[in-house]
Protein backbone atom coordinates (compact mmCIF):
# COMPACT_ATOMS: atom_id res chain seq x y z
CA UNK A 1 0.52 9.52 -10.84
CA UNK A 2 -3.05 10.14 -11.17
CA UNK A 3 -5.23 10.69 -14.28
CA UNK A 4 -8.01 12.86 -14.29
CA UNK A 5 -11.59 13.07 -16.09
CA UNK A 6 -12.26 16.18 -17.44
CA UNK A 7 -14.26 18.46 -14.82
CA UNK A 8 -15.48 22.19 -14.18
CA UNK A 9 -17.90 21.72 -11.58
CA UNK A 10 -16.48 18.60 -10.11
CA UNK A 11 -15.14 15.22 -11.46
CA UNK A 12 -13.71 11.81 -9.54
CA UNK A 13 -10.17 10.65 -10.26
CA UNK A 14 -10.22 8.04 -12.89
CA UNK A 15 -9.34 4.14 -10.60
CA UNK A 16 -11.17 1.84 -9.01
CA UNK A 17 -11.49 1.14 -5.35
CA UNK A 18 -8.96 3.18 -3.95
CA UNK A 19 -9.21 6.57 -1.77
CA UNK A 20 -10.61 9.09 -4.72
CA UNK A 21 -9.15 11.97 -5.57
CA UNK A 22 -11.98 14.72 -6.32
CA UNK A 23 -12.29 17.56 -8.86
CA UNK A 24 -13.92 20.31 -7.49
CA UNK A 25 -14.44 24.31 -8.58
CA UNK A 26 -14.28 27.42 -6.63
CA UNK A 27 -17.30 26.22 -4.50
CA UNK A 28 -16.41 22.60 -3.82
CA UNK A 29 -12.68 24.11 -3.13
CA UNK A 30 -13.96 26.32 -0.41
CA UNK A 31 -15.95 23.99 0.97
CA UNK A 32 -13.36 21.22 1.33
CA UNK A 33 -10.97 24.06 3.59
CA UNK A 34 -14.11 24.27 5.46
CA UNK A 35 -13.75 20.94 6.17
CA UNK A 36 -16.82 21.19 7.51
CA UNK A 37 -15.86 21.92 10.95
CA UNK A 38 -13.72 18.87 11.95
CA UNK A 39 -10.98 18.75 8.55
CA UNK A 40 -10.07 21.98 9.60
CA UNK A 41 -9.95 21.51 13.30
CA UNK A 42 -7.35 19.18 12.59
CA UNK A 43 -4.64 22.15 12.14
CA UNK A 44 -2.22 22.70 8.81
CA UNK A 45 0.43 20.18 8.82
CA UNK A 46 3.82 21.24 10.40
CA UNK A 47 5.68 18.95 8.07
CA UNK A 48 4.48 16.52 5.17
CA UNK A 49 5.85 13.48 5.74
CA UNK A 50 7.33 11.73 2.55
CA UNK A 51 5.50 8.63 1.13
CA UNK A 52 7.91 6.01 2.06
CA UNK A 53 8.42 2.80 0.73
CA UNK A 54 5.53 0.58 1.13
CA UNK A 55 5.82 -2.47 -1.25
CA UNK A 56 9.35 -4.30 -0.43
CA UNK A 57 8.80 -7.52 -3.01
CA UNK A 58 10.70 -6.75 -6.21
CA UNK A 59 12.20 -8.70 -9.12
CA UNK A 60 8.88 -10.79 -10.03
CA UNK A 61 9.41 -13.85 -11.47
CA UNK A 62 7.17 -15.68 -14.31
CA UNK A 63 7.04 -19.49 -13.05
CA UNK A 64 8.19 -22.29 -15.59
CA UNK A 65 5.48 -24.90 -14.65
CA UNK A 66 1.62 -25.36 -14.46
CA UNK A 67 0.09 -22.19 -13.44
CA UNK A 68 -3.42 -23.71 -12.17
CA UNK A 69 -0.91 -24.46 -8.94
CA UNK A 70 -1.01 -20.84 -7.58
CA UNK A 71 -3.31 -19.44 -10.25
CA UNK A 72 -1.02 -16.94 -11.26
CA UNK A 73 -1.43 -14.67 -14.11
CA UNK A 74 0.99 -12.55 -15.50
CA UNK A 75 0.98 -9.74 -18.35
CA UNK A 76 4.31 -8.81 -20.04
CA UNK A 77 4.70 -5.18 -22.15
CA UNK A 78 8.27 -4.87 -24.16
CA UNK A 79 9.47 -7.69 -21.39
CA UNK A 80 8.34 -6.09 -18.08
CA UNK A 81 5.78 -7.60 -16.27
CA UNK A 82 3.12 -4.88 -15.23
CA UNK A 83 0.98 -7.58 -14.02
CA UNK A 84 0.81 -10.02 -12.21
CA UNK A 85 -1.40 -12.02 -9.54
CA UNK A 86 -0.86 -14.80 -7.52
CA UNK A 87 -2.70 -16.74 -5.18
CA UNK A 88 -2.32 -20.01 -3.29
CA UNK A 89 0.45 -21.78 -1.25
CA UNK A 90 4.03 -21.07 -1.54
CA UNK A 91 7.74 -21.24 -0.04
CA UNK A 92 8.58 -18.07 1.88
CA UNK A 93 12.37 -18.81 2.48
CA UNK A 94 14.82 -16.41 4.53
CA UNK A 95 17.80 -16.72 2.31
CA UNK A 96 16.54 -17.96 -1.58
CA UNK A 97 18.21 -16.62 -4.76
CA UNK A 98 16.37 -13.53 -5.90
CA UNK A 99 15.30 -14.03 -9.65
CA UNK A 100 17.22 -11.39 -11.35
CA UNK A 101 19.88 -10.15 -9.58
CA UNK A 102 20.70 -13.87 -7.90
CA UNK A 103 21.16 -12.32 -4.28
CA UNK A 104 20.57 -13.97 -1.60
CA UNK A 105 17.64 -12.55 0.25
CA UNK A 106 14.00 -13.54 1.52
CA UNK A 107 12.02 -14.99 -1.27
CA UNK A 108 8.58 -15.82 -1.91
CA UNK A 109 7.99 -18.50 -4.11
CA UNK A 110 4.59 -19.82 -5.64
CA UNK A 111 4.33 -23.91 -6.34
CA UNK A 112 4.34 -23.04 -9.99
CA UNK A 113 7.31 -21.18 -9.53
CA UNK A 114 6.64 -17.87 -9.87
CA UNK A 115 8.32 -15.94 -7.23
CA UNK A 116 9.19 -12.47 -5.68
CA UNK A 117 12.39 -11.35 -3.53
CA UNK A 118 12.72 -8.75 -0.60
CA UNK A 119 14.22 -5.31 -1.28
CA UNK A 120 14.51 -3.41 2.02
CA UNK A 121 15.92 -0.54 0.49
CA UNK A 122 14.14 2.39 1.88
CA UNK A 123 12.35 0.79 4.76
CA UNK A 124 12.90 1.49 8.29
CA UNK A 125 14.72 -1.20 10.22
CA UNK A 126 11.27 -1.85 12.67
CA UNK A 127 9.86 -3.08 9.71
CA UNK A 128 11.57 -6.54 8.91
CA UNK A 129 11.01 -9.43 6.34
CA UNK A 130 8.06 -11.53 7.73
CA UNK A 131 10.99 -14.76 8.49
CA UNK A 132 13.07 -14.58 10.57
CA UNK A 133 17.26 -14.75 9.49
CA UNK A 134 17.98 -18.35 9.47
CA UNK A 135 14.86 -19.34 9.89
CA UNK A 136 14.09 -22.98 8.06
CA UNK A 137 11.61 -22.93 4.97
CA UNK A 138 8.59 -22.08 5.67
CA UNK A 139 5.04 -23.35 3.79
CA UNK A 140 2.10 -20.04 4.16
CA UNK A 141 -0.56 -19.19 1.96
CA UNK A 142 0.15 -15.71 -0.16
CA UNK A 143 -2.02 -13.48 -2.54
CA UNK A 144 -0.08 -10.87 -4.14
CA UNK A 145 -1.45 -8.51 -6.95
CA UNK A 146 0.70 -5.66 -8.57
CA UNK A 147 -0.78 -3.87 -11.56
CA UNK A 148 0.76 -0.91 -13.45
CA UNK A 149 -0.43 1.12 -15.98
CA UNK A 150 0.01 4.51 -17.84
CA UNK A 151 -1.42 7.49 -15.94
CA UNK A 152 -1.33 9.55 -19.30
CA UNK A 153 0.01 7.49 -22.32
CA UNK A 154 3.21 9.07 -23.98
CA UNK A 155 3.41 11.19 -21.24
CA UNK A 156 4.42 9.34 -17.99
CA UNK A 157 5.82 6.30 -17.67
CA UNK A 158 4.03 3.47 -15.57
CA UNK A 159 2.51 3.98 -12.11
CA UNK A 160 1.88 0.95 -9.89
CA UNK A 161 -0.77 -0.48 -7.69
CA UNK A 162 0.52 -3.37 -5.79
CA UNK A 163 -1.14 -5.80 -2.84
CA UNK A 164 -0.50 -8.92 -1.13
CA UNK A 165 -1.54 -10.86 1.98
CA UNK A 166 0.59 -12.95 3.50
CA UNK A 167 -0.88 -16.08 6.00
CA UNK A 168 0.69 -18.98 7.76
CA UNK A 169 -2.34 -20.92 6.61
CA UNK A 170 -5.33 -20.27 3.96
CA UNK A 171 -8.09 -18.51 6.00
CA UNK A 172 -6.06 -17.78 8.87
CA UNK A 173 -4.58 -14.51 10.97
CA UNK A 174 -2.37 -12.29 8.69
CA UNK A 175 1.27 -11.63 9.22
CA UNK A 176 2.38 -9.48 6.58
CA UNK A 177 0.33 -6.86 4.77
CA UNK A 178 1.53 -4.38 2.35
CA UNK A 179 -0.84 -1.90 0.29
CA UNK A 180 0.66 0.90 -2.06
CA UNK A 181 -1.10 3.07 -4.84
CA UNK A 182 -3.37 5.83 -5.58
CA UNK A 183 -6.18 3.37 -6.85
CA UNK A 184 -5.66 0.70 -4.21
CA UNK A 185 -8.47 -0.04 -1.32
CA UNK A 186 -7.91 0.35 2.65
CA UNK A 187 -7.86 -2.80 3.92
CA UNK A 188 -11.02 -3.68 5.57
CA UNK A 189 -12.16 -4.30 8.71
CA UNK A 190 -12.04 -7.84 7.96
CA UNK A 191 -8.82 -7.62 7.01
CA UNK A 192 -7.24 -5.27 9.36
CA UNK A 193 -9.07 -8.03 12.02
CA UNK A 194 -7.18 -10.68 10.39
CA UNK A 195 -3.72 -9.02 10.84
CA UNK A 196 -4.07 -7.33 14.16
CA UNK A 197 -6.75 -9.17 16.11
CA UNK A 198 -8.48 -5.79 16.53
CA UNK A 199 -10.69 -3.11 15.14
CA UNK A 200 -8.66 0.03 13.81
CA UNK A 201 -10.35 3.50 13.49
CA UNK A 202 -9.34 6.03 11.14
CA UNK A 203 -8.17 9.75 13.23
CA UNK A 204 -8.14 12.81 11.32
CA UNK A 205 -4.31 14.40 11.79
CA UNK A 206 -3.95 17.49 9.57
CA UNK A 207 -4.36 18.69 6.09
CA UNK A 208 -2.01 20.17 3.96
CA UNK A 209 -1.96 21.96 0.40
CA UNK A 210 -0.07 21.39 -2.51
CA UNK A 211 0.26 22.29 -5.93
CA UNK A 212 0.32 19.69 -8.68
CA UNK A 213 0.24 20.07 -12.40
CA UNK A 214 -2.68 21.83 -13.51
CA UNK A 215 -4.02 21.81 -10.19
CA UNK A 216 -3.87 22.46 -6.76
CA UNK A 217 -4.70 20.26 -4.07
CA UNK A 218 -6.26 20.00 -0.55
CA UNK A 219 -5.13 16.89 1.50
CA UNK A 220 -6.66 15.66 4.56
CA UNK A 221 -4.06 13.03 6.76
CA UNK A 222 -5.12 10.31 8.69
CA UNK A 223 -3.60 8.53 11.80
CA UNK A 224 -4.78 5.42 12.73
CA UNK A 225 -6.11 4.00 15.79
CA UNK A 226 -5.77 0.57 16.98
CA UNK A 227 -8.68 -0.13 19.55
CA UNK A 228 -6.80 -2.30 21.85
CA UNK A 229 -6.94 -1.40 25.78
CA UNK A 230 -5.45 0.54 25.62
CA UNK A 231 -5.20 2.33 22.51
CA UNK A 232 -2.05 2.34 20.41
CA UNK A 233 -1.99 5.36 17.34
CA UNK A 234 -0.10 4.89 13.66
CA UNK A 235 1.02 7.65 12.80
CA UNK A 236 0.61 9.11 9.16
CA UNK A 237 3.66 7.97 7.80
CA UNK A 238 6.14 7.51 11.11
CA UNK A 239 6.95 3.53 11.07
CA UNK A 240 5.70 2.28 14.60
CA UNK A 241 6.13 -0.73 16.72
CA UNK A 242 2.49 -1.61 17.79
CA UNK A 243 1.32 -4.68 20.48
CA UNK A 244 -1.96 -7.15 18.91
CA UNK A 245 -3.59 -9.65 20.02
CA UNK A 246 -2.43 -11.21 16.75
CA UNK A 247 1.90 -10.36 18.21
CA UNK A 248 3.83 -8.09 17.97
CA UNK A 249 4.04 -5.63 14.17
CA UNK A 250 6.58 -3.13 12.72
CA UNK A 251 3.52 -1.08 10.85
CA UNK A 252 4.10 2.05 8.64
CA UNK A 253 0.94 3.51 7.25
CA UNK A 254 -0.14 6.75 5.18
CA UNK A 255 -3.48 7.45 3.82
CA UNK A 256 -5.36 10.75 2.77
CA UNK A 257 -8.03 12.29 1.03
CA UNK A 258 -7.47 15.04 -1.32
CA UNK A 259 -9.45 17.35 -3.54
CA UNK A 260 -8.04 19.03 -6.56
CA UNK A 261 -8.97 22.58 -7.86
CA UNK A 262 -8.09 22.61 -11.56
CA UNK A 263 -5.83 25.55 -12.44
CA UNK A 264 -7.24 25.23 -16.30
CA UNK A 265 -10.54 24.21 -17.71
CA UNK A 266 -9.88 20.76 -17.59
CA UNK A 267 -8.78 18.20 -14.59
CA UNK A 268 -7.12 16.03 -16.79
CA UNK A 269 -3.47 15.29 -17.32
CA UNK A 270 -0.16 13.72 -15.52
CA UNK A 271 -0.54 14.97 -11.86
CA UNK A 272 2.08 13.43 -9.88
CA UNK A 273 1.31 13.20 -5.87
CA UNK A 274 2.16 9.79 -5.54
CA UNK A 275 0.42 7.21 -4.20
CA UNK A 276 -2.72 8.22 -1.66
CA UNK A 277 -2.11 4.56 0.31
CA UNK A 278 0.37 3.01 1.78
CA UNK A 279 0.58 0.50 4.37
CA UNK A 280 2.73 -2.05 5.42
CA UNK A 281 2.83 -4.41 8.24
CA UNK A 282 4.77 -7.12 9.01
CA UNK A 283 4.81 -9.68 12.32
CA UNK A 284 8.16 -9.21 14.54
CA UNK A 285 6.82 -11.49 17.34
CA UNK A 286 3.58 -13.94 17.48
CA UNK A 287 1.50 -13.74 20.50
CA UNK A 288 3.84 -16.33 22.18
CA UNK A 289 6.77 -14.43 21.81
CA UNK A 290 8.14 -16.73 19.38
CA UNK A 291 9.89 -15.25 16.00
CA UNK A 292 8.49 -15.60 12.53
C-alpha cells in the first residue's frame, strides 16, 4: 500500500529509498506510454505475474537479555512488533523452536536472543532455507530490518518493508538475501557483488497498466541480468535456479517502475499495488559443491 502526496502536475510517492512511484497529469501520463522509445519497445505484458512471497522469516521474537549483543531494536504497537532491527552474530539452526507457534523449523537467532523462524508458505520449492536439513548449528553474521507502518491511518491496516542480509562471516560473500516493499532500495552493486560474485544489469521486460484507487497506473517490468559468461536472465517474478561465482542460488526477483495518473484532483489516499520490490535469494550449493 502506497500513500500519496497531493499532486496535479506531478508528485513522488511518499517513502524513502525505494523504487518511486510518480504522480503525473495528462502530459507526464502520455509521456511515460511513450516510454520514450525503449519502455514501449518492450511490448504490453502477456500476463502480470503475481508478487510472490519474498520475505520467508516470520514470528519475530523480542530477546530477554542485553541488547548491545546484536544491537537490536524493537518497537511494539497494541503488542505487535512493527519494528524491528538486528544486526550482529547469531545461531542460524535447521530445526529450532519457532517463537510463537513452537514448530520446529529453521530459526535465526540473535546472541541477545531475539530471533526469527522460516515460513515457506508460498515460496517455490527452488528457493530453500539457507541450511541445509540436518545440518549442525551454524554461527553467520545477520542484519535484518522489517518496518511497518500505516499507508493511510484509519484506513488501511499496516504495510511492511522488510530486509536482511545473511553472511557466513561479518564482511564476507552473502548467502541469503531477501528484499520486499514499496519503499525498500535495490540492492546495490555492492551488494548484489557480495551475493553473486558478479555484476547484475537491470533489462527492461514489458509494461503493463492497471487501475488502482483513485488512480491509474503505468508499470514498467524489469528482468535481470546476471553478467556471468555467459549470461544467465531473472525473470520478473519466475523463481530461477542461477550458477555464481559465489555457488549455486534459488533467486526470485520482481521490480518495476510505475507512474500514476490521478483519477481525482488529488494523488493521495490508500492505493493498494503491493509492494514495487521483491527479491529473494538464497545459496543451494557453495562454489565447492558443498551444501549450506
Amino acid at each position: 500500500m502506497d500513500a500519496f502526496v497531493s499532486a496535479s502536475d506531478g508528485g513522488t510517492a511518499q517513502g524513502g529509498g525505494g523504487t518511486e512511484t510518480m504522480c503525473v497529469g495528462d502530459a507526464g501520463w502520455n509521456a511515460a506510454l511513450d516510454g520514450g522509445g525503449s519502455a514501449a519497445d518492450a511490448g504490453v505484458c502477456a500476463v502480470l505475474p503475481a508478487d510472490l512471497p519474498a520475505f520467508p522469516w516470520v514470528q519475530p521474537h523480542v530477546g530477554a537479555v542485553d541488547a548491545s549483543a546484536s544491537n537490536c531494536q524493537t518497537t511494539s504497537v497494541s503488542g505487535q512488533i512493527v519494528d524491528m532491527v538486528c544486526r550482529g552474530q547469531a545461531w542460524l539452526r535447521a530445526s529450532g523452536a519457532a517463537a510463537t507457534s513452537g514448530e520446529a523449523v529453521p530459526t535465526l537467532t540473535w546472541d541477545d536472543g531475539s530471533s526469527v523462524s522460516w515460513d515457506a508458505t508460498g515460496l517455490d520449492p527452488s528457493i530453500p532455507a539457507p541450511i541445509a536439513p540436518g545440518a549442525a548449528d551454524q554461527r553467520v553474521w545477520a542484519e535484518l530490518e522489517t518496518h511497518g507502518w500505516l499507508a493511510v491511518p484509519g484506513q488501511c491496516g499496516w504495510s511492511w518493508d522488510q530486509t536482511m542480509d545473511l553472511r557466513d562471516a561479518q564482511g564476507g560473500p552473502i548467502r541469503f538475501m531477501a528484499r520486499q516493499g514499496a519503499s525498500v532500495p535495490e540492492p546495490t552493486a555492492d551488494e548484489l557483488l557480495a551475493l553473486f560474485g558478479a555484476s547484475v544489469q537491470p533489462r527492461l521486460s514489458c509494461t503493463h497498466d492497471a487501475l488502482g484507487g483513485p488512480a491509474l497506473f503505468h508499470q514498467t517490468l524489469l528482468d535481470q541480468v546476471l553478467e556471468t559468461n555467459p549470461p544467465q536472465v531473472i525473470p520478473y517474478g519466475r523463481p530461477t535456479v542461477i550458477t555464481t561465482p559465489n555457488g549455486r542460488f534459488g533467486v526470485l526477483w520482481y521490480s518495476r517502475t510505475q507512474v500514476a495518473r490521478p483519477l481525482s484532483n488529488t494523488c493521495a489516499g490508500c492505493l493498494n499495488q503491493g509492494p514495487i520490490v521483491g527479491l529473494i535469494a538464497s545459496r543451494i550449493a557453495a562454489p565447492d559443491g558443498g551444501t549450506n
